[in-house]
N, C-alpha and C. Protein backbone atom coordinates (compact mmCIF):
# COMPACT_ATOMS: atom_id res chain seq x y z
N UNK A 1 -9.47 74.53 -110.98
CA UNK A 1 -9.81 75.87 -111.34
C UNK A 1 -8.61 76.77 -111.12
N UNK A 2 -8.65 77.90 -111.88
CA UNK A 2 -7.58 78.73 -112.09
C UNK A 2 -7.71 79.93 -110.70
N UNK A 3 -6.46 79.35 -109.72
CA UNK A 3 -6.97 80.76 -108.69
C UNK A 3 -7.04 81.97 -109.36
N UNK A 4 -5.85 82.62 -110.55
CA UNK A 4 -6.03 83.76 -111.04
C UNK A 4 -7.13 84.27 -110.91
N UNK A 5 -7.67 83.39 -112.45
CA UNK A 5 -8.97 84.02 -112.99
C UNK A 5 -10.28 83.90 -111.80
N UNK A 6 -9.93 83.32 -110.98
CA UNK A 6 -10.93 83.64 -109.66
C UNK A 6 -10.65 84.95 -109.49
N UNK A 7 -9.52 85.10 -108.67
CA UNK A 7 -8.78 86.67 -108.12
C UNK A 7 -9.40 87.63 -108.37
N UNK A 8 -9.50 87.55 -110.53
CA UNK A 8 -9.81 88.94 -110.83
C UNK A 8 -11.36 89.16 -111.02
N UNK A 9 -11.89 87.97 -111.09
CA UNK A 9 -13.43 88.22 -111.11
C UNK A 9 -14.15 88.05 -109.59
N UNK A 10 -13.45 88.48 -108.48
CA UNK A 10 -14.24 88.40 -107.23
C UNK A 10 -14.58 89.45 -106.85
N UNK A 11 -16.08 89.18 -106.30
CA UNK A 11 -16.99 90.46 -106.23
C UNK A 11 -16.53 90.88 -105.02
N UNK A 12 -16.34 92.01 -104.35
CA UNK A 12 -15.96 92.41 -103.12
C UNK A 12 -16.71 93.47 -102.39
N UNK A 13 -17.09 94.80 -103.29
CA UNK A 13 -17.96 95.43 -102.71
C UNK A 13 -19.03 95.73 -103.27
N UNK A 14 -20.18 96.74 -102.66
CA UNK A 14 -21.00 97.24 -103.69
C UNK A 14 -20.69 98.15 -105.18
N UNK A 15 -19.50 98.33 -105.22
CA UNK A 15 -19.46 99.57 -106.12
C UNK A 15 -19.42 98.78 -107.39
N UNK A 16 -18.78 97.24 -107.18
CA UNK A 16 -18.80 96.77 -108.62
C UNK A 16 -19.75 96.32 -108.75
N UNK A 17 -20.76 96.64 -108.35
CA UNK A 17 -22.47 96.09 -109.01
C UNK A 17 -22.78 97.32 -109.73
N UNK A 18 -22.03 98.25 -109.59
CA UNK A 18 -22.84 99.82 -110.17
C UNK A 18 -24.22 99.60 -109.68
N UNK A 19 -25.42 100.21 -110.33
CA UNK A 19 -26.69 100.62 -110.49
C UNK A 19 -27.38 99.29 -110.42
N UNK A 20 -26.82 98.11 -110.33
CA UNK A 20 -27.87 96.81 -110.48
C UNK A 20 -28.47 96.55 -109.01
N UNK A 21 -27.74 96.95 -108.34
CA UNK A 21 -28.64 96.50 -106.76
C UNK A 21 -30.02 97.46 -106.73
N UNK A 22 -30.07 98.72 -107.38
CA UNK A 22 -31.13 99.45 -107.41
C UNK A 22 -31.72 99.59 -108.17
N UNK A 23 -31.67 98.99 -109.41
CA UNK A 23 -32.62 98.55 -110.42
C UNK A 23 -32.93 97.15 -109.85
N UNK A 24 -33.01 96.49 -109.04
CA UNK A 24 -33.37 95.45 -108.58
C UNK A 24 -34.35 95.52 -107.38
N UNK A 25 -34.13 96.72 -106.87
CA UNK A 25 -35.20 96.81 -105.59
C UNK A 25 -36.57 97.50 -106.13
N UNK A 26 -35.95 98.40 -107.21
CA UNK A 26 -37.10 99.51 -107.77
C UNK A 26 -38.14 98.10 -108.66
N UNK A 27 -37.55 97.53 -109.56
CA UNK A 27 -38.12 96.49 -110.07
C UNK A 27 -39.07 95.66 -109.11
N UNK A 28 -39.18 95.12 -108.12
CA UNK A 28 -38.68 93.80 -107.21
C UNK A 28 -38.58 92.77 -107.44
N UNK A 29 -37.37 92.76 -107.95
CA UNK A 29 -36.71 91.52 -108.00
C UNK A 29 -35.87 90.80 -106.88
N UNK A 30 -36.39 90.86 -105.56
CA UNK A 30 -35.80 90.35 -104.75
C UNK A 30 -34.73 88.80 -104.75
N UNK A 31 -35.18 88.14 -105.45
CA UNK A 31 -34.25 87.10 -106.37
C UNK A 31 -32.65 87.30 -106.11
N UNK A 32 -32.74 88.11 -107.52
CA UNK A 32 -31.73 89.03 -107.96
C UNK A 32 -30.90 89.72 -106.82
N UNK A 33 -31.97 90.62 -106.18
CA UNK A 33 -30.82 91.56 -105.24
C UNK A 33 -30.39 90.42 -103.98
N UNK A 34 -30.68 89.38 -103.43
CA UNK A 34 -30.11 88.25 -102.56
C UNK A 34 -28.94 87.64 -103.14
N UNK A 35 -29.57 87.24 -104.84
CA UNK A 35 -27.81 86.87 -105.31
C UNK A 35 -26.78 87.45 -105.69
N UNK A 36 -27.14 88.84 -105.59
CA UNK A 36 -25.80 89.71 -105.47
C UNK A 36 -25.54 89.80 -103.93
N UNK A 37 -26.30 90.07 -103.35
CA UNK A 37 -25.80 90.09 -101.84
C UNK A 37 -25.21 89.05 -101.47
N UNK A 38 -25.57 88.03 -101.49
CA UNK A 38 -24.86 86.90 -101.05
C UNK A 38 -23.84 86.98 -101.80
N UNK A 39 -22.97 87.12 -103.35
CA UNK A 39 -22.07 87.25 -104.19
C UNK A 39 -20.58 87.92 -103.54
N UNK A 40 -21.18 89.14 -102.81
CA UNK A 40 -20.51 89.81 -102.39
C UNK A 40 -19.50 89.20 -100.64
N UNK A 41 -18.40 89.49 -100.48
CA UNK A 41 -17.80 88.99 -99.98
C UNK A 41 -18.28 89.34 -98.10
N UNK A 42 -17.93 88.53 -97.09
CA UNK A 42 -18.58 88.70 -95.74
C UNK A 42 -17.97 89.71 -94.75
N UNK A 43 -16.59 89.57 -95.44
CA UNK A 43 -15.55 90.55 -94.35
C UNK A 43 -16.07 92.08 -94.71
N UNK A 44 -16.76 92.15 -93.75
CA UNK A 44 -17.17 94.03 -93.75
C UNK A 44 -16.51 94.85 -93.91
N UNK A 45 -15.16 94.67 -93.55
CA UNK A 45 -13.70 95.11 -93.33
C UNK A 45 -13.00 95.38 -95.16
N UNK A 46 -14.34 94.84 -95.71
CA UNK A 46 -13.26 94.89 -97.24
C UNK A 46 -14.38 95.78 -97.70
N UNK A 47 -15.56 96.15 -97.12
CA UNK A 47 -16.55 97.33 -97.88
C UNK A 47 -15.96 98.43 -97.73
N UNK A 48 -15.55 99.76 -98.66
CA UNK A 48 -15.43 100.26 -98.88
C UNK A 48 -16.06 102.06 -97.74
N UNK A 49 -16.45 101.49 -97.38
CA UNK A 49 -17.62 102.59 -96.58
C UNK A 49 -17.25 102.27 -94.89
N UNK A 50 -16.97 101.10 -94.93
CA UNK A 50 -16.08 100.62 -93.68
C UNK A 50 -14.91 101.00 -93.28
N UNK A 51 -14.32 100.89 -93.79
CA UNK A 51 -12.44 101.42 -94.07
C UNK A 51 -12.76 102.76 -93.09
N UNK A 52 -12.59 102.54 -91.82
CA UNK A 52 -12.67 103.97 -90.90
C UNK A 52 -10.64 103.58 -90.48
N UNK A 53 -10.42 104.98 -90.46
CA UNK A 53 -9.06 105.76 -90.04
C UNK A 53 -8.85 105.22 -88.14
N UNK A 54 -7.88 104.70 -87.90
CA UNK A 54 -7.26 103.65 -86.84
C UNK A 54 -7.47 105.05 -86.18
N UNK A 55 -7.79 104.35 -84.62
CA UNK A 55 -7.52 104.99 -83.60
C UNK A 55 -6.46 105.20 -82.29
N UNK A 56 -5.73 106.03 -82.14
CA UNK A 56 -5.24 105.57 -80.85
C UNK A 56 -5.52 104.94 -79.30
N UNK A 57 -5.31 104.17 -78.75
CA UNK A 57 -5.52 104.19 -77.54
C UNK A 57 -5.26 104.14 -76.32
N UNK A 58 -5.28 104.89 -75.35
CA UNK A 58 -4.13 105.63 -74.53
C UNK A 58 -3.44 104.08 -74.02
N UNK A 59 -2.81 104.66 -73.46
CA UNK A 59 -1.45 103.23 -73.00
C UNK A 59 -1.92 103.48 -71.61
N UNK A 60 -2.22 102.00 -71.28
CA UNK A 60 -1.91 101.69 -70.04
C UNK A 60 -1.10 101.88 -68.92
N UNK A 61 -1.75 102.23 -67.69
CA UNK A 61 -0.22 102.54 -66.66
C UNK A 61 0.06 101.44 -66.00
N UNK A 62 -0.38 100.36 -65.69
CA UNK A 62 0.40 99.26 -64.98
C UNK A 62 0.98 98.57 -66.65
N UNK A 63 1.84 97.85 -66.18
CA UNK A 63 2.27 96.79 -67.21
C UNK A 63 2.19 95.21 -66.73
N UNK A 64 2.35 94.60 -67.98
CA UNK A 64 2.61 92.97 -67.40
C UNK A 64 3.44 92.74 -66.26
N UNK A 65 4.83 93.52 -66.34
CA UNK A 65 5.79 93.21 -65.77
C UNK A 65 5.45 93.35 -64.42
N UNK A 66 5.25 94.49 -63.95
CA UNK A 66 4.53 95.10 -62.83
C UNK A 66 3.49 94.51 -62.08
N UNK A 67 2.51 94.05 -62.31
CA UNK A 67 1.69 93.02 -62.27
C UNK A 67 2.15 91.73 -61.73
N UNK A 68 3.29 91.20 -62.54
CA UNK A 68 4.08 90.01 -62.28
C UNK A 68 4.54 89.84 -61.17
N UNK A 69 5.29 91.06 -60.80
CA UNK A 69 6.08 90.82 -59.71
C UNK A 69 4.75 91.29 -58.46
N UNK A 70 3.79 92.26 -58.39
CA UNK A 70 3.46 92.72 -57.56
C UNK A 70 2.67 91.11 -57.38
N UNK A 71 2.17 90.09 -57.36
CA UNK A 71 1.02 89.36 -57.62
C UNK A 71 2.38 87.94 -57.26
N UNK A 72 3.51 87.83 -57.71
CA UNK A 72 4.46 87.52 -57.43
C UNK A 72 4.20 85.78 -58.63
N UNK A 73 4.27 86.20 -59.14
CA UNK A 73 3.84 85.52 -60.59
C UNK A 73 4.99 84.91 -61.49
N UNK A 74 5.18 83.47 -61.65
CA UNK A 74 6.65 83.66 -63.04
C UNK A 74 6.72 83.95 -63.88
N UNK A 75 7.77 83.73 -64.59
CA UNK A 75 7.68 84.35 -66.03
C UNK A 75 6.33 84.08 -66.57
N UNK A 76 5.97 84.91 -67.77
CA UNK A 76 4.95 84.15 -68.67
C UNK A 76 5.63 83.24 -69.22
N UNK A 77 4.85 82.45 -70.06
CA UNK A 77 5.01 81.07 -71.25
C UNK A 77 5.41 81.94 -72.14
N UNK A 78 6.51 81.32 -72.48
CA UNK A 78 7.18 81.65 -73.99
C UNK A 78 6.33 81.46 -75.41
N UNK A 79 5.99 81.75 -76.10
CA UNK A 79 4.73 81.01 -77.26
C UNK A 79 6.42 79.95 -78.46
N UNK A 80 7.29 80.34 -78.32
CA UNK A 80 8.53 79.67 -79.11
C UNK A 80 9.58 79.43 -79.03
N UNK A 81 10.21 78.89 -79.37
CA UNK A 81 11.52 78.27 -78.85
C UNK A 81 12.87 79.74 -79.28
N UNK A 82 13.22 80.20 -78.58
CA UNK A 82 14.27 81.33 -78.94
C UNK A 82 15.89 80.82 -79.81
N UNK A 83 16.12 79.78 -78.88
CA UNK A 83 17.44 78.94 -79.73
C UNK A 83 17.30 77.96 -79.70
N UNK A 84 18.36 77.36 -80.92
CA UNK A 84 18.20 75.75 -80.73
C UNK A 84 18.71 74.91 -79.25
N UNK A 85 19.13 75.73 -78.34
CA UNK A 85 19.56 74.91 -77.70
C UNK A 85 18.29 74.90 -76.69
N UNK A 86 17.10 75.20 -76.60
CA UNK A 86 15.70 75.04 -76.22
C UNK A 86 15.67 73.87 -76.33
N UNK A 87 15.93 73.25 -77.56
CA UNK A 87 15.06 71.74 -77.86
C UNK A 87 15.25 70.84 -76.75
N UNK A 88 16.44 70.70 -75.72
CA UNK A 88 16.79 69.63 -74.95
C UNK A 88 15.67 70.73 -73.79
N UNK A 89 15.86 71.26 -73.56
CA UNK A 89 14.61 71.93 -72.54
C UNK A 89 13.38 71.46 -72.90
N UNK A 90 13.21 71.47 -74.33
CA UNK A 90 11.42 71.28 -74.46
C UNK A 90 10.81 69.85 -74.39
N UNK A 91 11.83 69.39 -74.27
CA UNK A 91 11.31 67.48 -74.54
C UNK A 91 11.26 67.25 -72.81
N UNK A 92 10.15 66.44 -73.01
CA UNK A 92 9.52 65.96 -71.49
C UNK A 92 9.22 64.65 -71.56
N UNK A 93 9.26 63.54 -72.59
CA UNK A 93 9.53 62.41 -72.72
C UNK A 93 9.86 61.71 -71.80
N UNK A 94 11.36 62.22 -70.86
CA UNK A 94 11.95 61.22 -70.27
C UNK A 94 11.02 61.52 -68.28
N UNK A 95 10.43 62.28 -68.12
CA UNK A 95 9.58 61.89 -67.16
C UNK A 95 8.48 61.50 -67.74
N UNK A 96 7.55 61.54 -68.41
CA UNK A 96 6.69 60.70 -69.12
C UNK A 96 6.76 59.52 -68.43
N UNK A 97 8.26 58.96 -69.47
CA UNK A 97 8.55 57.44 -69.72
C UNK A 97 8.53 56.63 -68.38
N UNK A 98 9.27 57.79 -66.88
CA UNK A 98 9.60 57.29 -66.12
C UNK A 98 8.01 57.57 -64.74
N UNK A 99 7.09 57.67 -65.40
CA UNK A 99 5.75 57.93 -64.76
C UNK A 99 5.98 59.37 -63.72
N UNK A 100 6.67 60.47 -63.67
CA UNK A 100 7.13 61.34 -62.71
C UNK A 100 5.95 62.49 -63.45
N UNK A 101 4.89 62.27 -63.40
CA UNK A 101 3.66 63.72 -63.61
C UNK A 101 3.54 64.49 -62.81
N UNK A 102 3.56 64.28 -61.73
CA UNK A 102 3.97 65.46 -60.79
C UNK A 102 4.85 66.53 -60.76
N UNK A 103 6.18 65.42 -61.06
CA UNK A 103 7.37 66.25 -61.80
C UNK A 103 7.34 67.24 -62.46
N UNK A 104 6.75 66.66 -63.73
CA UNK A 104 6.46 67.10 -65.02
C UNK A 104 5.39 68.38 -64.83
N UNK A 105 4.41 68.65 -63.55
CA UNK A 105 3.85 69.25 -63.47
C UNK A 105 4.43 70.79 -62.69
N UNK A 106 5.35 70.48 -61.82
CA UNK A 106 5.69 71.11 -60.97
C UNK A 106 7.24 71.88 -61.98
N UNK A 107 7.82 71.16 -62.84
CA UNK A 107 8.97 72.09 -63.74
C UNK A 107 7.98 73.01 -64.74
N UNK A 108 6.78 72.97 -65.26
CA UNK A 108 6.04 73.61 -66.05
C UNK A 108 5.28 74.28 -65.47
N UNK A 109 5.17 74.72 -64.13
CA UNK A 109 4.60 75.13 -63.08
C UNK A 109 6.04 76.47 -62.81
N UNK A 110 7.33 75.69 -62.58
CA UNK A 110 8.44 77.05 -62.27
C UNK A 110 8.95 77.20 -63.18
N UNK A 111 9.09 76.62 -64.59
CA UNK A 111 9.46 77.18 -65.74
C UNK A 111 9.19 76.60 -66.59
N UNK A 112 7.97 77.96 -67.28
CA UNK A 112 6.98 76.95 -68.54
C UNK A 112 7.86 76.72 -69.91
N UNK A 113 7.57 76.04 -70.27
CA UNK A 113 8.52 75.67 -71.62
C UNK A 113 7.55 75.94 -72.76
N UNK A 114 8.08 76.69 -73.91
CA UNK A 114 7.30 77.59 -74.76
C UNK A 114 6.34 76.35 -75.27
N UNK A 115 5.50 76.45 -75.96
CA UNK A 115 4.10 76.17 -76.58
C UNK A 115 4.28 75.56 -77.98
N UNK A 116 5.29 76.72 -78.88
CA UNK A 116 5.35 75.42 -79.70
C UNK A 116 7.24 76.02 -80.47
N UNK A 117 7.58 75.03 -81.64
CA UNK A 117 8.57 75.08 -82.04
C UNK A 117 9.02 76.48 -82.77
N UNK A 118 7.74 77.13 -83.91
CA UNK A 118 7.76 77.98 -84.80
C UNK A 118 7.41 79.79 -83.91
N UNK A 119 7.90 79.98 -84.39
CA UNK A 119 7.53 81.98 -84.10
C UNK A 119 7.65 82.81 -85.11
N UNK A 120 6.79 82.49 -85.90
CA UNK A 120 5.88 82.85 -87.05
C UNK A 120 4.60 83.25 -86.81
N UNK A 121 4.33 84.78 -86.82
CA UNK A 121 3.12 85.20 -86.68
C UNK A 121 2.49 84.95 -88.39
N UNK A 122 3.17 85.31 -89.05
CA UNK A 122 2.75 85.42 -90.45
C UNK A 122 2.51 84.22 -90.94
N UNK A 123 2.93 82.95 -90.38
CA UNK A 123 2.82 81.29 -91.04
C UNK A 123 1.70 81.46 -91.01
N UNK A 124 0.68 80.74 -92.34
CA UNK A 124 -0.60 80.17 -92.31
C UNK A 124 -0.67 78.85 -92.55
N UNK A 125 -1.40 77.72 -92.22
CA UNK A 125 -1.23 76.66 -92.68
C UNK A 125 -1.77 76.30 -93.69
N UNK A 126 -1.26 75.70 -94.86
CA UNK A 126 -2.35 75.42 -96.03
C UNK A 126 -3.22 74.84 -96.16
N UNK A 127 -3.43 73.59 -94.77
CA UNK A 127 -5.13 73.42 -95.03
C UNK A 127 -5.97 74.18 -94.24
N UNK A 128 -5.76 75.38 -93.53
CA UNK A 128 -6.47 76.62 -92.55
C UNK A 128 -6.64 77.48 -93.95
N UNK A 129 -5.27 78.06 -94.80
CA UNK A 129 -6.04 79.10 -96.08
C UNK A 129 -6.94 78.18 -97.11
N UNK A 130 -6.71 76.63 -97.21
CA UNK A 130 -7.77 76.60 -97.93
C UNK A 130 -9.44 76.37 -97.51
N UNK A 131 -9.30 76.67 -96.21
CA UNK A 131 -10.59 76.76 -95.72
C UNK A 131 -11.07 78.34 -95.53
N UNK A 132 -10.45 79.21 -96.17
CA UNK A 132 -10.60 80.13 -95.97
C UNK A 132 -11.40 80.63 -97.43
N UNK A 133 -12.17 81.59 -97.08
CA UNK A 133 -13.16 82.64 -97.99
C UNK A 133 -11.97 82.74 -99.60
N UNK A 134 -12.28 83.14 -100.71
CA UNK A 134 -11.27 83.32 -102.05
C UNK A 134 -11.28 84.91 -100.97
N UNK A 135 -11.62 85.45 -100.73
CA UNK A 135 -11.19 87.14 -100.81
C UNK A 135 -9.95 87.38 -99.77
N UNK A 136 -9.98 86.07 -98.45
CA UNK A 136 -8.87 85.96 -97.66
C UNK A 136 -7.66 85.38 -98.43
N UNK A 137 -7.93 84.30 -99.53
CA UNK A 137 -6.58 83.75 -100.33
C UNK A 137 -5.95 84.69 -100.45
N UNK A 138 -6.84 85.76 -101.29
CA UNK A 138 -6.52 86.63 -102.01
C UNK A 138 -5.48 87.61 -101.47
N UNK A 139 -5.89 88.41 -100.45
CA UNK A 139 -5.33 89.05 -99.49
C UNK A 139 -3.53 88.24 -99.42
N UNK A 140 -4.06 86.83 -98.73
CA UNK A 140 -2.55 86.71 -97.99
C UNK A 140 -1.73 86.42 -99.13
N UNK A 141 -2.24 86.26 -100.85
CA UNK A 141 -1.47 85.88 -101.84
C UNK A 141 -0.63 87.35 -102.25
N UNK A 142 -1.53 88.09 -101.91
CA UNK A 142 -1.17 89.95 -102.46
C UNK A 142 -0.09 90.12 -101.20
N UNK A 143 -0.21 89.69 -99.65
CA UNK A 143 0.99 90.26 -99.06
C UNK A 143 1.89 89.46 -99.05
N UNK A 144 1.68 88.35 -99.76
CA UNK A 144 3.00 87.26 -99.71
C UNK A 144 4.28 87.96 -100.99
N UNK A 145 2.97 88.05 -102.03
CA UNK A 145 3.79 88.90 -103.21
C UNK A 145 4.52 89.92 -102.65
N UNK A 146 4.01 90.57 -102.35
CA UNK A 146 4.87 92.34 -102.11
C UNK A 146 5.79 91.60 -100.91
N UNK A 147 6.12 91.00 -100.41
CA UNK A 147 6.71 90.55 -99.32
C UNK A 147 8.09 90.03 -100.39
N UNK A 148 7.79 89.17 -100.95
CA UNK A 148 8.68 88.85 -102.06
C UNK A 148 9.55 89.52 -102.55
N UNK A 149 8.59 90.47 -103.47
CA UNK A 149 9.25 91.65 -104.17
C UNK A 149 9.83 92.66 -103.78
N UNK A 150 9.87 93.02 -102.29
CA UNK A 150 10.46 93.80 -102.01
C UNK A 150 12.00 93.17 -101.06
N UNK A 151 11.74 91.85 -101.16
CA UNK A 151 13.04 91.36 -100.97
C UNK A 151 14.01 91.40 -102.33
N UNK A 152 15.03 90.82 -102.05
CA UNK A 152 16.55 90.92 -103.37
C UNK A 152 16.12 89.76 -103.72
N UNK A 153 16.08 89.63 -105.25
CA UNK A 153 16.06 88.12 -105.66
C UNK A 153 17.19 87.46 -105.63
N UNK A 154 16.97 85.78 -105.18
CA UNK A 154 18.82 85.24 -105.16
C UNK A 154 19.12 85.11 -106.28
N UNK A 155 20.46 84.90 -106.65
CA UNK A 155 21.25 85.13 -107.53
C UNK A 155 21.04 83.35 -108.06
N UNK A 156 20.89 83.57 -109.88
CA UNK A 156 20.50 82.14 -110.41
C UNK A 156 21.35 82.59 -111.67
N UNK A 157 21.65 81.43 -111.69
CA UNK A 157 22.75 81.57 -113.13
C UNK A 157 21.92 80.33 -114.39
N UNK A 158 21.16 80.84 -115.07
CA UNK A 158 20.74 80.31 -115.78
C UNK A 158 21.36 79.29 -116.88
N UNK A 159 22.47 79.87 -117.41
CA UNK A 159 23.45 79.72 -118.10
C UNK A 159 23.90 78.16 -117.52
N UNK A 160 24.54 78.06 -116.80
CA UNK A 160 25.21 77.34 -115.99
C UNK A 160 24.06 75.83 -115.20
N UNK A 161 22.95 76.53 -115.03
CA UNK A 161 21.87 75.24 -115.11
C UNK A 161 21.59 74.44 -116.15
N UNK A 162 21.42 75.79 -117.07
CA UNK A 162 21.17 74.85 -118.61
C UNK A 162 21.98 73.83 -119.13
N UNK A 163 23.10 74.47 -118.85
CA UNK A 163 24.87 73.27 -119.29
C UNK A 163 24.57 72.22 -118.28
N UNK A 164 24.40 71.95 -117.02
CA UNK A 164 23.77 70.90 -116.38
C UNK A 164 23.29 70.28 -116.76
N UNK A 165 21.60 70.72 -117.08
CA UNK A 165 20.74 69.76 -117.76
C UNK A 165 21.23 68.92 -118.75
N UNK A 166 21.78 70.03 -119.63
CA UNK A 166 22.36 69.48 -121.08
C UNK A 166 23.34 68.24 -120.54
N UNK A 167 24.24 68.28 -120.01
CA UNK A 167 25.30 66.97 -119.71
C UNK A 167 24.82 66.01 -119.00
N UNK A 168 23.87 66.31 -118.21
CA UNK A 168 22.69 65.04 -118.00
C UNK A 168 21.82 63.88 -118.41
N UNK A 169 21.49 65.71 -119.51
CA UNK A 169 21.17 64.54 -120.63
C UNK A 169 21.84 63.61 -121.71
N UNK A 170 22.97 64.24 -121.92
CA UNK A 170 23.95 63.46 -122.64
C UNK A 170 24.58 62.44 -122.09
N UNK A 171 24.91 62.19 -120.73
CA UNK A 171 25.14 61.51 -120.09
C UNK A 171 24.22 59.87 -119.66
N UNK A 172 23.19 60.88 -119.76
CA UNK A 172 22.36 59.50 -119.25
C UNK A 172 22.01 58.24 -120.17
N UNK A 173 21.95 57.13 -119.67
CA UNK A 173 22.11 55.92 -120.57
C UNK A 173 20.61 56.10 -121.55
N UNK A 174 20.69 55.39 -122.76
CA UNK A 174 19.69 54.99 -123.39
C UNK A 174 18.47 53.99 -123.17
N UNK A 175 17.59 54.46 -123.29
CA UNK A 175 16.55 52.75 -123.52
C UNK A 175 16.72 52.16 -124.27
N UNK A 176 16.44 50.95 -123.76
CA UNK A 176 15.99 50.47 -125.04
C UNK A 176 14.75 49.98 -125.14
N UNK A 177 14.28 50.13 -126.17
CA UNK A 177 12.85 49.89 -126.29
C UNK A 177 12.83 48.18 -127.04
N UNK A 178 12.06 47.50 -126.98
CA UNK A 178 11.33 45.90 -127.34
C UNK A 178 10.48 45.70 -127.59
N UNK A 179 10.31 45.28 -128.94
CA UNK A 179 9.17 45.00 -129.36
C UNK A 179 8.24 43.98 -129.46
């Protein structure tokens, strides 16, 4: 199936039912008004009548940091690796191998080693979006776009691919075909 033509025919709020949800109750056609309800998408957050204006909220007076030291606490866990030269930090293999869990418990105990490789808030995984609702595709396909587009496109020399192809193909040996 065509995600597009999904995209543009997904029901999202009440307004694109117009007048049918209430010619459906006045009628009773209860039927009817369940399969538009159900039609309509779950995230409340995308109804129209929902959309309330963000609030502030006052800032806290202690901080993490503060906390840390008063409580006498180590660092937090890193959630990612900052440089490549992390990677020889993050591998724990060689007490593993050599049965030292204690070890292994007590260096991740005075200095935790981040959680995972990536620090990507924005990564989704593609079999997590395809378990996801069409109105969430939708969403992360619309901020992937504008994310795109408001970057510089790289520089492609069309010209210069095409002459590629072309000497490729001229280049490349023949079949032969047998009959």
């Amino acid at each position: 199936m065509n995600t597009q033509s999904l995209n543009s025919n997904l029901l999202v709020e009440e307004l694109q039912l117009g007048e049918q949800l209430n010619h459906c109750v006045h009628s009773d056609r209860r039927s009817d008004f369940a399969l538009m309800l159900s039609m309509l998408t779950d995230n409340v957050l995308a109804h129209s009548q929902f959309k309330l204006p963000e609030t502030e909220h006052p800032k806290s007076i202690t901080s993490e940091d503060l906390l840390r030291k008063e409580f006498e606490l180590p660092d937090k866990q890193r959630l990612a690796m900052d440089t490549l030269e992390d990677i020889n930090e993050f591998s724990q293999a060689h007490l593993i191998e050599s049965q030292q869990l204690t070890a292994l418990h007590l260096s991740q105990a005075l200095m935790p080693k981040p959680l995972a490789f990536r620090d990507d808030k924005n990564h989704i995984s593609s079999t997590v979006l395809s378990n996801t609702r069409l109105y969430c595709q939708q969403e992360y396909q619309r901020k992937k776009q504008s994310e795109l587009s408001s970057e510089d496109r790289l520089p492609f020399n069309v010209n210069s691919w095409l002459k590629a192809v072309q000497t490729a193909i001229v280049k490349a040996p023949l079949l032969k075909t047998t009959a």
